[in-house]
PDB file of N, CA and C in Angstrom:
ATOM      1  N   UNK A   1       0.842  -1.179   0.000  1.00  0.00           N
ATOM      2  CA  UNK A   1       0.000   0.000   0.000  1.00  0.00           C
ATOM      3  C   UNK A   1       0.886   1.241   0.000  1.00  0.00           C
ATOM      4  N   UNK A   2       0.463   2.019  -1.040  1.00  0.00           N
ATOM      5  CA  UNK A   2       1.466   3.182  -0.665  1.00  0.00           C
ATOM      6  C   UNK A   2       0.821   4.336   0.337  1.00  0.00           C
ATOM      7  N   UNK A   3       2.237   4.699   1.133  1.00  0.00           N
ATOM      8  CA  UNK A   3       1.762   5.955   1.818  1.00  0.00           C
ATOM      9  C   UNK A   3       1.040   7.427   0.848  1.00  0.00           C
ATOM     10  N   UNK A   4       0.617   8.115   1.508  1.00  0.00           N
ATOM     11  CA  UNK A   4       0.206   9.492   1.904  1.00  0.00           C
ATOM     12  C   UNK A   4       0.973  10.306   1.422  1.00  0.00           C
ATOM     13  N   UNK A   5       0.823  11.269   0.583  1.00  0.00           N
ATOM     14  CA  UNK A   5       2.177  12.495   0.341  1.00  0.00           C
ATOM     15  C   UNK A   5       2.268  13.177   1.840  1.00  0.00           C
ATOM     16  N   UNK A   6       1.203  13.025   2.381  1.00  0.00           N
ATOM     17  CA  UNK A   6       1.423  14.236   3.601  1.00  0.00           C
ATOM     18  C   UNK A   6       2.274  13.316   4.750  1.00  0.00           C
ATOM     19  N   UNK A   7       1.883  11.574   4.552  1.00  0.00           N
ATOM     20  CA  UNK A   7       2.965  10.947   5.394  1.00  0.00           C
ATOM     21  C   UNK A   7       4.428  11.026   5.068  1.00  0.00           C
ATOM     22  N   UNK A   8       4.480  10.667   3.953  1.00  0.00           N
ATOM     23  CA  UNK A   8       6.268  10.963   2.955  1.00  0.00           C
ATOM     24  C   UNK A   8       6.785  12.109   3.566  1.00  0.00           C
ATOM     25  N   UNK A   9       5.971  13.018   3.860  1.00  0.00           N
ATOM     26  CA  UNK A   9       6.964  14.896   3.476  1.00  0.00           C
ATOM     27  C   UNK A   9       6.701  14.641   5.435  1.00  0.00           C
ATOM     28  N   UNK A  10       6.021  13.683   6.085  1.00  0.00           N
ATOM     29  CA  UNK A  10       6.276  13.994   7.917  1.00  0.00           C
ATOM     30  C   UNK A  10       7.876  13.147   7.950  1.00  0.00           C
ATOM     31  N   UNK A  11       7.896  11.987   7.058  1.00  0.00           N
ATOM     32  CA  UNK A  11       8.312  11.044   7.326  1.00  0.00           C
ATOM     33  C   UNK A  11       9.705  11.591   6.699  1.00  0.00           C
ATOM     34  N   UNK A  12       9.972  12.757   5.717  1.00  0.00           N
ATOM     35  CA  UNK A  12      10.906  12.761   5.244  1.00  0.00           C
ATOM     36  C   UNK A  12      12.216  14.237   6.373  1.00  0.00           C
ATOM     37  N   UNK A  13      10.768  14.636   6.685  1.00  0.00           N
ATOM     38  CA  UNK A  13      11.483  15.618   8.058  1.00  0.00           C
ATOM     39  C   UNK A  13      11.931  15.069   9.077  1.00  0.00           C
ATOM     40  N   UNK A  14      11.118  13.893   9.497  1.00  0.00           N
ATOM     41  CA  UNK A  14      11.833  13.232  10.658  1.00  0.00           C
ATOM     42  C   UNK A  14      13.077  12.907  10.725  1.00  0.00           C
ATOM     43  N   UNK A  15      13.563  12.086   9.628  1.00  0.00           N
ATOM     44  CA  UNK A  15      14.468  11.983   9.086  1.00  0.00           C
ATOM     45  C   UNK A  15      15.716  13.174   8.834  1.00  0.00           C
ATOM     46  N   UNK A  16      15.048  14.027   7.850  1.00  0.00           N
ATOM     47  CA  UNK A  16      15.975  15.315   7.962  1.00  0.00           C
ATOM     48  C   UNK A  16      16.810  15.148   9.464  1.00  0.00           C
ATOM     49  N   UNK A  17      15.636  15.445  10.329  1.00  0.00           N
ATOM     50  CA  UNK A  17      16.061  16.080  11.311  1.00  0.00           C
ATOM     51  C   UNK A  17      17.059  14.926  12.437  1.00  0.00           C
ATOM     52  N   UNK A  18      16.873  13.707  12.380  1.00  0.00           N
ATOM     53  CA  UNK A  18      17.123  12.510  12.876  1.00  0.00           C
ATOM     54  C   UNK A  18      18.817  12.055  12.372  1.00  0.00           C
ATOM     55  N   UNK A  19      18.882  12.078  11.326  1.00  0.00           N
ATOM     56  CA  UNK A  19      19.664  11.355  10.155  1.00  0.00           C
ATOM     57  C   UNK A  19      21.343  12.294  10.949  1.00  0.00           C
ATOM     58  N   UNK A  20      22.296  11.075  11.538  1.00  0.00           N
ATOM     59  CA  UNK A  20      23.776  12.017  12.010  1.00  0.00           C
ATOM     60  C   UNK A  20      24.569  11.964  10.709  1.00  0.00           C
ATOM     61  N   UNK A  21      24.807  12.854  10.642  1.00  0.00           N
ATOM     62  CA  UNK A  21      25.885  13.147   8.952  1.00  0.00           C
ATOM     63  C   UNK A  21      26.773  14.466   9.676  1.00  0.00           C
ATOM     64  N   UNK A  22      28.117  14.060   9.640  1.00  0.00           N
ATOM     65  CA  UNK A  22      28.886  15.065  10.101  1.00  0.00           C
ATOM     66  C   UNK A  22      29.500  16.581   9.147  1.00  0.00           C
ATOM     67  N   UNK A  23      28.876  16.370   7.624  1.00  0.00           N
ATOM     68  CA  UNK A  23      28.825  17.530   6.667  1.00  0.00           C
ATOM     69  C   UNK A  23      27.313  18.149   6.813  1.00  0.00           C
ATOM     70  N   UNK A  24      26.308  17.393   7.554  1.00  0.00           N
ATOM     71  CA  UNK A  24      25.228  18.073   7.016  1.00  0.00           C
ATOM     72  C   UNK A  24      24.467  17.881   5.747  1.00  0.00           C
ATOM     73  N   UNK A  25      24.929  17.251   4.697  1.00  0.00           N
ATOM     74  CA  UNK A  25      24.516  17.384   3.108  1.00  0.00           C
ATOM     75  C   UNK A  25      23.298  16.006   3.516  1.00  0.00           C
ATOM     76  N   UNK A  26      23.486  15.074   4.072  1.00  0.00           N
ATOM     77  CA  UNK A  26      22.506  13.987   4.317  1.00  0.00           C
ATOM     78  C   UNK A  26      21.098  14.848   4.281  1.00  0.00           C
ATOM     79  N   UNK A  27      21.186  15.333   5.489  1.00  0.00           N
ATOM     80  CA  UNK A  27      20.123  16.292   6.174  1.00  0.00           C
ATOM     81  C   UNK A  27      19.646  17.032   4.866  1.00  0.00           C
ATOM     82  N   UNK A  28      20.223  17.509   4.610  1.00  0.00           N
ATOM     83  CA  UNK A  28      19.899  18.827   3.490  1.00  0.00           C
ATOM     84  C   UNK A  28      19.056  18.400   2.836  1.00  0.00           C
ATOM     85  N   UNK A  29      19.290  17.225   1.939  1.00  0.00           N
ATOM     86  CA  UNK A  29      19.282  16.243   0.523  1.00  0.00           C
ATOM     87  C   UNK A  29      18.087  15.501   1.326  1.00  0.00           C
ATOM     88  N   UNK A  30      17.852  15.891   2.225  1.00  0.00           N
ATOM     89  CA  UNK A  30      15.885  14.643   2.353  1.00  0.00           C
ATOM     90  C   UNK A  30      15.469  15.714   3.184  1.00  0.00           C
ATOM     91  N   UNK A  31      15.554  17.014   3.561  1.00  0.00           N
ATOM     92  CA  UNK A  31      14.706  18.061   4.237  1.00  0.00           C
ATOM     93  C   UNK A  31      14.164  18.822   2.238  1.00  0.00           C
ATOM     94  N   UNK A  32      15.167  18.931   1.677  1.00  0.00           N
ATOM     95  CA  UNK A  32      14.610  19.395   0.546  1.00  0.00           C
ATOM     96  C   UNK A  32      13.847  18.873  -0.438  1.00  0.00           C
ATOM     97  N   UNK A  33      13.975  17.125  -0.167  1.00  0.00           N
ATOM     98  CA  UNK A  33      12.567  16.258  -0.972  1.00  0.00           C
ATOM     99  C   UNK A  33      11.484  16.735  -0.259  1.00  0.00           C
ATOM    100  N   UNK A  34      11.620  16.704   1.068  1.00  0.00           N
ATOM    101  CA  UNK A  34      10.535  16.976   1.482  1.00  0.00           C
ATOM    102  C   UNK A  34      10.184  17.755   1.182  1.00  0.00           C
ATOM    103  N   UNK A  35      10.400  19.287   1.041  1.00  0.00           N
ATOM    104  CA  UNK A  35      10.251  20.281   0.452  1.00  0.00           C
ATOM    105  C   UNK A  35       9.852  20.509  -1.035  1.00  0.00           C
ATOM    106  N   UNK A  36      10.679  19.865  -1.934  1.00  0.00           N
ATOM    107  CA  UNK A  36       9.736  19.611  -3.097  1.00  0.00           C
ATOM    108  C   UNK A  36       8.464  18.998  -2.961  1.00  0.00           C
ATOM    109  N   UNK A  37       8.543  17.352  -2.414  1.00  0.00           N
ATOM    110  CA  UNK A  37       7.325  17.111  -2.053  1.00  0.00           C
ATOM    111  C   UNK A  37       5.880  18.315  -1.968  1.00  0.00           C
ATOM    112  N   UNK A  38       6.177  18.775  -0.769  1.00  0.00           N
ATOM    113  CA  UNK A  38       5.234  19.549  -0.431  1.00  0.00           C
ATOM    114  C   UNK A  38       4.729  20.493  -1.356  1.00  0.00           C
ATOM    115  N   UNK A  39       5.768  21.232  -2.177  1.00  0.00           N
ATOM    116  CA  UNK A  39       5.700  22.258  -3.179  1.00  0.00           C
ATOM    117  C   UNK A  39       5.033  21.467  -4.581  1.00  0.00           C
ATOM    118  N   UNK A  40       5.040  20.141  -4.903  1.00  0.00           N
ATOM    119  CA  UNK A  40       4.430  19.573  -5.614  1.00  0.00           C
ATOM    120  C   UNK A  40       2.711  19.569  -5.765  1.00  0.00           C
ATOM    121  N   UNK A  41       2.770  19.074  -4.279  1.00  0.00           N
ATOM    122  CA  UNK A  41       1.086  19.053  -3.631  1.00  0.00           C
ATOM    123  C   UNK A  41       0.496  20.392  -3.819  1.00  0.00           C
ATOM    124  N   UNK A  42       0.855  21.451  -3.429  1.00  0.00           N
ATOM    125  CA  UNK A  42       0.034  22.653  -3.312  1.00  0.00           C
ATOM    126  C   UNK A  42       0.270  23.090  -5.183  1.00  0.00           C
ATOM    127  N   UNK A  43       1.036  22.650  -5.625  1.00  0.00           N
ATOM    128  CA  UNK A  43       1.017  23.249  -6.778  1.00  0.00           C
ATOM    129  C   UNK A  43      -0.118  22.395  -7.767  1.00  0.00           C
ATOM    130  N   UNK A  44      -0.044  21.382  -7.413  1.00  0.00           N
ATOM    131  CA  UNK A  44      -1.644  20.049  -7.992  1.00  0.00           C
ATOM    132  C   UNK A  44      -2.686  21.094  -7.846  1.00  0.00           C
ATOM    133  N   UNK A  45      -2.846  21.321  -6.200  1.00  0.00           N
ATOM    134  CA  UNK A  45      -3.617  21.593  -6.020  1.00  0.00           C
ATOM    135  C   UNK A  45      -4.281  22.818  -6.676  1.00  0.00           C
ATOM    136  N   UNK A  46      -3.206  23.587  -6.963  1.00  0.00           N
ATOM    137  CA  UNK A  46      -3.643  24.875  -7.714  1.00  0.00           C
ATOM    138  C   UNK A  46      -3.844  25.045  -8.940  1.00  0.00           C
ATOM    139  N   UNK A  47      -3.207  24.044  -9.459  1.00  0.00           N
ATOM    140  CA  UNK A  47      -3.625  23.653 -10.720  1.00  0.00           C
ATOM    141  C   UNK A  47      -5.652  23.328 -11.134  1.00  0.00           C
ATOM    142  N   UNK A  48      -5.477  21.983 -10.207  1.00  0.00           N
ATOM    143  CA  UNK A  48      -6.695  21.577 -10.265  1.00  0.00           C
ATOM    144  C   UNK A  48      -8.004  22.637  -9.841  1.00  0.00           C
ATOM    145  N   UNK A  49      -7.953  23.385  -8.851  1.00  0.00           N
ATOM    146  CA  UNK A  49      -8.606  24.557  -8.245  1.00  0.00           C
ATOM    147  C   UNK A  49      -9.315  24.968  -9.821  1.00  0.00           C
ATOM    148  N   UNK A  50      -7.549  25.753 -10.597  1.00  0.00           N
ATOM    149  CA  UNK A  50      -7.925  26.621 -11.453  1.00  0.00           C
ATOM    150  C   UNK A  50      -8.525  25.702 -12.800  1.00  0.00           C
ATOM    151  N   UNK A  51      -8.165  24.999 -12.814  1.00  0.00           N
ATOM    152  CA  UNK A  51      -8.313  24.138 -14.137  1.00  0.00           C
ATOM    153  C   UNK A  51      -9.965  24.124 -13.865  1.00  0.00           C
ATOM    154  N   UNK A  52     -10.840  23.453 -12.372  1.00  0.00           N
ATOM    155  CA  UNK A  52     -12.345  23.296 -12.013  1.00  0.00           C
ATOM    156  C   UNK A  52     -12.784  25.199 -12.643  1.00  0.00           C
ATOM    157  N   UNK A  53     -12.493  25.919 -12.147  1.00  0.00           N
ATOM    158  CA  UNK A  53     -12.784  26.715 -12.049  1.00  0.00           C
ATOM    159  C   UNK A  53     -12.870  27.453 -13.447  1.00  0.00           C
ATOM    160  N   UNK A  54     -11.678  26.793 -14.403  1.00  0.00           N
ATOM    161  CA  UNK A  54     -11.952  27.422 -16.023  1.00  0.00           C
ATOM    162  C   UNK A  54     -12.819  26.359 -16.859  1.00  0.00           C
ATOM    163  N   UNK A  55     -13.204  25.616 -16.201  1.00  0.00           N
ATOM    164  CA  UNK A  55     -13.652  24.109 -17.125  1.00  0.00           C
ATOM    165  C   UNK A  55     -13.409  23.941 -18.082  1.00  0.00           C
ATOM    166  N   UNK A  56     -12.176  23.635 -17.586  1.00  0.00           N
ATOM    167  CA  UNK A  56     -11.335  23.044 -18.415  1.00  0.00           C
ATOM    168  C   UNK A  56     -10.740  21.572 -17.670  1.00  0.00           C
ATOM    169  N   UNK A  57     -12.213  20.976 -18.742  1.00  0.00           N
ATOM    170  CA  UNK A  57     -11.634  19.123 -18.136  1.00  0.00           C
ATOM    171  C   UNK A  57     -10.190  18.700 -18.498  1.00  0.00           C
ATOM    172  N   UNK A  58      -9.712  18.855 -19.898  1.00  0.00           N
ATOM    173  CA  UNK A  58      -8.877  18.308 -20.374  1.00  0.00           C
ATOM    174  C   UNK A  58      -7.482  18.565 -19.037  1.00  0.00           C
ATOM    175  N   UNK A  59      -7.336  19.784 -18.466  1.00  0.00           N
ATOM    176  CA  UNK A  59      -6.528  19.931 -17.625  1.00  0.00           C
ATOM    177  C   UNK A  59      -6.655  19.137 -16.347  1.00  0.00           C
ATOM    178  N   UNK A  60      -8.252  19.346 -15.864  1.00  0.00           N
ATOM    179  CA  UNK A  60      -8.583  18.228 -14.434  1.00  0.00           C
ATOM    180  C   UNK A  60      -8.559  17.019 -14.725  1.00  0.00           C
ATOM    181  N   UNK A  61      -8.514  16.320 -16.156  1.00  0.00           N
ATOM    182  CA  UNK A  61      -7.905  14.677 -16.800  1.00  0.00           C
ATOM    183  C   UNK A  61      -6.728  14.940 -16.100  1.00  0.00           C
ATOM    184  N   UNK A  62      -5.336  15.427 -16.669  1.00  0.00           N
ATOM    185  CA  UNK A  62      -4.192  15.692 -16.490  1.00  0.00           C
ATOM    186  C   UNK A  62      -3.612  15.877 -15.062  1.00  0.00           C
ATOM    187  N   UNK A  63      -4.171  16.758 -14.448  1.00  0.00           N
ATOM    188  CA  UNK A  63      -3.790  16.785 -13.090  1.00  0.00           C
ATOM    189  C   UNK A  63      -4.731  15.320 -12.443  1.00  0.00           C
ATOM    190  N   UNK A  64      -5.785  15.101 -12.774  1.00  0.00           N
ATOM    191  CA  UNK A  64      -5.556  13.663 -11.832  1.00  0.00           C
ATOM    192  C   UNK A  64      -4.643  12.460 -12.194  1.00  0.00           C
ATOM    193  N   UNK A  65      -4.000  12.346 -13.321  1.00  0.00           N
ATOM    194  CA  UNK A  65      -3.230  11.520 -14.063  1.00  0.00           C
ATOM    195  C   UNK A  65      -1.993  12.037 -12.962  1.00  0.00           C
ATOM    196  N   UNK A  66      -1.477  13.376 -12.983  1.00  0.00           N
ATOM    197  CA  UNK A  66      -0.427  13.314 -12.608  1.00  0.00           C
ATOM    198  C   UNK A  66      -0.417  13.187 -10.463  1.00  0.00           C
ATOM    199  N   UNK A  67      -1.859  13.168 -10.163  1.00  0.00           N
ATOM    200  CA  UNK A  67      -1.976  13.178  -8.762  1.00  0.00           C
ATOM    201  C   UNK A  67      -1.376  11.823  -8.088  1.00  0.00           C
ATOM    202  N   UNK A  68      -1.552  10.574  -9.211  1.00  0.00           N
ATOM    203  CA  UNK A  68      -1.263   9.326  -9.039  1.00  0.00           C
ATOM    204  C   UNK A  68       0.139   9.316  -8.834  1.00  0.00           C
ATOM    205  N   UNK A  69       0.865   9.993  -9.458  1.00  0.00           N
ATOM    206  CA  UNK A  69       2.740   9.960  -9.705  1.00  0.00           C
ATOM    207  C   UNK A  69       3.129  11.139  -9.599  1.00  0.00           C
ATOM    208  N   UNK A  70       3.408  11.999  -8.696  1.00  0.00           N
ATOM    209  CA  UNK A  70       2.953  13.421  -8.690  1.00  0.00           C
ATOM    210  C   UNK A  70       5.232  13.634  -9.355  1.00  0.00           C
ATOM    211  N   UNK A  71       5.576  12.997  -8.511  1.00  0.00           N
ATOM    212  CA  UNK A  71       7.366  13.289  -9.337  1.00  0.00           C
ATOM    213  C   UNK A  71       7.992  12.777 -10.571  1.00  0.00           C
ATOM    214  N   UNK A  72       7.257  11.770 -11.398  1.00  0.00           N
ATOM    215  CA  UNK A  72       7.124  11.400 -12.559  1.00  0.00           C
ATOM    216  C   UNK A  72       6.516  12.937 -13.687  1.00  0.00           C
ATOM    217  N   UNK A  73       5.623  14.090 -13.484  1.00  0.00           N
ATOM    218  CA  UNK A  73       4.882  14.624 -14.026  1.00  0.00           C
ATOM    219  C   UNK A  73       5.496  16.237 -13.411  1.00  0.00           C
ATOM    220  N   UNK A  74       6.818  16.024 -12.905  1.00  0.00           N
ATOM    221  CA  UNK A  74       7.132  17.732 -12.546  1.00  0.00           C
ATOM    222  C   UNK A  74       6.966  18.772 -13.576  1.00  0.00           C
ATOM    223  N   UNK A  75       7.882  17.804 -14.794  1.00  0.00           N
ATOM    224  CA  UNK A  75       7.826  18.907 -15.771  1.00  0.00           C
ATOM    225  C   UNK A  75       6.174  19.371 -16.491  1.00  0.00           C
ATOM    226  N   UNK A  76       5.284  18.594 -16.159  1.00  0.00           N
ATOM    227  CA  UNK A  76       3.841  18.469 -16.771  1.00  0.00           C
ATOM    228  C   UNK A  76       3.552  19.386 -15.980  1.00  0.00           C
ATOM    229  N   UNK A  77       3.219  19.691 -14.715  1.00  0.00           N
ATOM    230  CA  UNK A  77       2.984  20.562 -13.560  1.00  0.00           C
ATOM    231  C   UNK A  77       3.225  21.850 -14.034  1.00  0.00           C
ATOM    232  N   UNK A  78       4.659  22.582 -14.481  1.00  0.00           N
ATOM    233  CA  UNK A  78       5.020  23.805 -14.702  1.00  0.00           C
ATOM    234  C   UNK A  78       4.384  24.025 -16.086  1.00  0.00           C
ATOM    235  N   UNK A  79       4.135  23.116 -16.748  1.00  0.00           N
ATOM    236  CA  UNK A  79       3.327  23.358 -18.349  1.00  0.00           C
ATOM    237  C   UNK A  79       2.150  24.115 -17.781  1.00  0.00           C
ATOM    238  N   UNK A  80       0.983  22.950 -17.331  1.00  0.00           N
ATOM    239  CA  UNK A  80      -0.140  23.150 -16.881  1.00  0.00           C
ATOM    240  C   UNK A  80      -0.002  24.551 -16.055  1.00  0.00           C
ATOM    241  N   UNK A  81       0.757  24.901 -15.308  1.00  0.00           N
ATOM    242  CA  UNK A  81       0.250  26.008 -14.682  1.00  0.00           C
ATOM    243  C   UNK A  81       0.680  27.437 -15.541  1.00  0.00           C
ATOM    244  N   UNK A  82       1.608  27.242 -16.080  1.00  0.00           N
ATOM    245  CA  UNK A  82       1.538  28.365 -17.367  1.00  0.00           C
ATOM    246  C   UNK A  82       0.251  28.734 -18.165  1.00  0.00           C
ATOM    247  N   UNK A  83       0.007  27.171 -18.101  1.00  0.00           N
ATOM    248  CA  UNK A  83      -0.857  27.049 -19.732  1.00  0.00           C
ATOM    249  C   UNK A  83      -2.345  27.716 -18.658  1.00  0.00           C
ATOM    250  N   UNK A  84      -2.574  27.709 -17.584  1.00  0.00           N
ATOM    251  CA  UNK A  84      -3.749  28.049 -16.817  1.00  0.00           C
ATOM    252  C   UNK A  84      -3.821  29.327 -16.501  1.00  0.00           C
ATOM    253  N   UNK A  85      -2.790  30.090 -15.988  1.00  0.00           N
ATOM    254  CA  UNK A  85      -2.043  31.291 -15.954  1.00  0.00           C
ATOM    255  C   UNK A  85      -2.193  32.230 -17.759  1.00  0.00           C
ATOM    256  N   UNK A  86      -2.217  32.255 -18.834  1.00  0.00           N
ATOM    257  CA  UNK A  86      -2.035  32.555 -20.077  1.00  0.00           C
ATOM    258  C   UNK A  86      -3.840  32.789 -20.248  1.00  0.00           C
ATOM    259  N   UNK A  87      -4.441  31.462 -19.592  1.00  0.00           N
ATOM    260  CA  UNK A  87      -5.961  31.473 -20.377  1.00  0.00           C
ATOM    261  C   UNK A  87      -6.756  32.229 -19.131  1.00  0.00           C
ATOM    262  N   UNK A  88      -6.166  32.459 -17.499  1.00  0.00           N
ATOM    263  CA  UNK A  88      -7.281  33.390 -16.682  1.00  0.00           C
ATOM    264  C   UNK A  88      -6.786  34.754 -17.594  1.00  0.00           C
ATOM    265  N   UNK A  89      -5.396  35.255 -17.972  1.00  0.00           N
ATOM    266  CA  UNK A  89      -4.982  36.688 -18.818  1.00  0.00           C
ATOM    267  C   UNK A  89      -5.730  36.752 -19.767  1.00  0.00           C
ATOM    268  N   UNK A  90      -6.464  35.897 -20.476  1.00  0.00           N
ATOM    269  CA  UNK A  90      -7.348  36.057 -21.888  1.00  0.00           C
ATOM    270  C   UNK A  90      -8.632  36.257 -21.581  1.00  0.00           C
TER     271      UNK A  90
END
């Protein structure tokens, strides 16, 4: 069963913060997945928000496609929110 994004990004701070590395870079390098993580989620989310809100299915297809694999679809993410961003300016 897979976890939770919101368990991953608790589970990846714990860690951060847990993990002894005498440079520090350990720590760094899984406080900042987590951090993408998180920045992934709210960015779905804003996607999807705006995408409901322009009805525009073809985009709420897409963002649930990419909700399943959300780090497989980064580069899809920054498309979509351009491409959502361009059509509220029109």
């Amino acid at each position: 069963m897979k976890s939770s994004t919101e368990t991953l990004i608790a589970a990846l701070r714990v860690l951060a913060n847990d993990i002894q590395s005498q440079d520090g870079v350990a720590n760094a390098a899984v406080s900042e997945a987590a951090d993408r993580l998180e920045e992934l989620k709210l960015n779905l989310v804003t996607i999807g928000e705006l995408a409901i809100a322009n009805w525009d299915y073809d985009t709420v297809e897409k963002v649930d496609n990419i909700v399943k694999d959300p780090m497989r679809y980064k580069d899809m993410l920054d498309v979509l929110l351009e491409r959502i961003t361009i059509k509220l300016k029109n």
